[in-house]
C-alpha atoms as a PDB file:
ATOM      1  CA  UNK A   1     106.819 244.241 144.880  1.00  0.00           C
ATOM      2  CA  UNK A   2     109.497 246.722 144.603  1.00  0.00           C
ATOM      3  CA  UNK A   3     107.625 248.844 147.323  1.00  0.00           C
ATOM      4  CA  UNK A   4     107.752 246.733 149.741  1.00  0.00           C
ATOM      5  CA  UNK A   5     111.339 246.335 148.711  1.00  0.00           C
ATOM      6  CA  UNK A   6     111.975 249.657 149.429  1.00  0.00           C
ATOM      7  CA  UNK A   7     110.461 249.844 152.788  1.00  0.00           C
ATOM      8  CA  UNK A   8     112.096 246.734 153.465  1.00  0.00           C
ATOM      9  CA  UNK A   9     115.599 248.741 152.923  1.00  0.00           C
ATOM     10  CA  UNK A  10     114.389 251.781 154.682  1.00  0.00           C
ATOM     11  CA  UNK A  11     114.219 249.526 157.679  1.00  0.00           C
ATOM     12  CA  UNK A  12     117.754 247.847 157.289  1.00  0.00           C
ATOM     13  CA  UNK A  13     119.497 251.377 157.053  1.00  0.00           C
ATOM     14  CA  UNK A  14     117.585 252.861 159.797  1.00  0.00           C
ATOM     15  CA  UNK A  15     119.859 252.405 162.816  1.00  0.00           C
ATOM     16  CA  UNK A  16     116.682 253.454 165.031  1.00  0.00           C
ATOM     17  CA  UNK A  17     114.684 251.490 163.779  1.00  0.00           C
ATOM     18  CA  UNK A  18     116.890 248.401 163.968  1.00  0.00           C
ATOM     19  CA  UNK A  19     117.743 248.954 167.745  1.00  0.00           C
ATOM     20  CA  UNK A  20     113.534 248.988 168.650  1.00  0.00           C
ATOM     21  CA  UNK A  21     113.164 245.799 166.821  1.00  0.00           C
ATOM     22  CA  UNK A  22     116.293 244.605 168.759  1.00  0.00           C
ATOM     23  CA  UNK A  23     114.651 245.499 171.950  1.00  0.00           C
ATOM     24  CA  UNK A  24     111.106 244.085 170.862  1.00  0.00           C
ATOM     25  CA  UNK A  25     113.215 240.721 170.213  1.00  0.00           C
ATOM     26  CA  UNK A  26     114.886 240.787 173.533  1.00  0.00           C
ATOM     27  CA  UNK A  27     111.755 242.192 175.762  1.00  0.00           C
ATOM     28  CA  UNK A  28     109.793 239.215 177.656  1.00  0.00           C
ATOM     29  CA  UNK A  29     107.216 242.385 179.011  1.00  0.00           C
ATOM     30  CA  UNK A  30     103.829 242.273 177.741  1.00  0.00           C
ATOM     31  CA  UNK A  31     103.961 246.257 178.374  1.00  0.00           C
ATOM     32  CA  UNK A  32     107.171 246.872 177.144  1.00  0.00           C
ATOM     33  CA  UNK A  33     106.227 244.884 173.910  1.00  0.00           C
ATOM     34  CA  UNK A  34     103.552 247.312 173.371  1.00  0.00           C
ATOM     35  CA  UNK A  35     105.539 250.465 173.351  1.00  0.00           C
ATOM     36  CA  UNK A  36     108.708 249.041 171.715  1.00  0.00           C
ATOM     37  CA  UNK A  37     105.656 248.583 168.816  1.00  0.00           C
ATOM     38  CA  UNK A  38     104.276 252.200 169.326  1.00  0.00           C
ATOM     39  CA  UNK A  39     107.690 253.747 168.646  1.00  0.00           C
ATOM     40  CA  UNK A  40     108.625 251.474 165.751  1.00  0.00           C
ATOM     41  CA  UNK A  41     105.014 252.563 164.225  1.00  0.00           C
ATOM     42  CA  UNK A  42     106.358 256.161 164.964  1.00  0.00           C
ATOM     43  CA  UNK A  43     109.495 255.622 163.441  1.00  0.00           C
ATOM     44  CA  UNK A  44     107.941 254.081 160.353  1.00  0.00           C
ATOM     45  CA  UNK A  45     106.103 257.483 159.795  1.00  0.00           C
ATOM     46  CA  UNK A  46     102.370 256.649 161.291  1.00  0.00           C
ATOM     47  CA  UNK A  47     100.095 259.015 162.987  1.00  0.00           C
ATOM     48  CA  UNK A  48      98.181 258.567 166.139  1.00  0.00           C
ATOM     49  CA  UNK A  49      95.279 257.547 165.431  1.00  0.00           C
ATOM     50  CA  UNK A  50      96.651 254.293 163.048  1.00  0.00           C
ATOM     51  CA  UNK A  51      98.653 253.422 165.601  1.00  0.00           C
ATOM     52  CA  UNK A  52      96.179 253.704 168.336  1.00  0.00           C
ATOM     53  CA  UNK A  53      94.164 251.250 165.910  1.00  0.00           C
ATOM     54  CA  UNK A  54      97.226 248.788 165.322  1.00  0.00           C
ATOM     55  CA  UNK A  55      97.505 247.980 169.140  1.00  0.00           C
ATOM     56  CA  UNK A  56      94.868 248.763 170.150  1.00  0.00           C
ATOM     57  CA  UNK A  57      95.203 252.055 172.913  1.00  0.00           C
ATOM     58  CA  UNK A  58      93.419 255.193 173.048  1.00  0.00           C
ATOM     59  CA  UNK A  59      94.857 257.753 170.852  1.00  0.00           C
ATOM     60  CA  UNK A  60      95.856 260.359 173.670  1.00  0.00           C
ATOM     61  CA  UNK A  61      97.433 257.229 175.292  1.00  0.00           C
ATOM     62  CA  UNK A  62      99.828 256.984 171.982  1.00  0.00           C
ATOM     63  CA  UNK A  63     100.724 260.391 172.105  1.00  0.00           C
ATOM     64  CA  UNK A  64     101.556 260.300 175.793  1.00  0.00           C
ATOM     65  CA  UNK A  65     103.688 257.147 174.930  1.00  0.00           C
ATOM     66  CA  UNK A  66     106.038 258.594 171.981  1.00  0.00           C
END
């Protein structure tokens, strides 16, 4: 558990990431939604091709997106 802890943490001191998952709170866009999750993948340290597999997009669409 004290992983997931951490990570937990990361996320709370992470001004970056705390303004995308402000924006993925306040964003009624289907579309929107779906970036706001590609960049807070990006910002969590992912690589294309998970993320492409998390929502579901082409990589080369991912990359194109960040």
């Amino acid at each position: 558990m004290a992983r997931i802890d951490k990570i937990f943490e990361a996320d709370n001191s992470n001004p970056e990431i705390q303004a995308v998952k402000e924006a993925i709170k306040k964003t009624k866009d289907k579309r929107m939604y779906q970036r706001y999750m590609v960049i807070l993948y990006h910002l969590k340290g992912y690589i294309n091709v998970d993320i492409s597999k998390m929502v579901d997009l082409c990589q080369h669409t991912i990359g194109i997106l960040k």
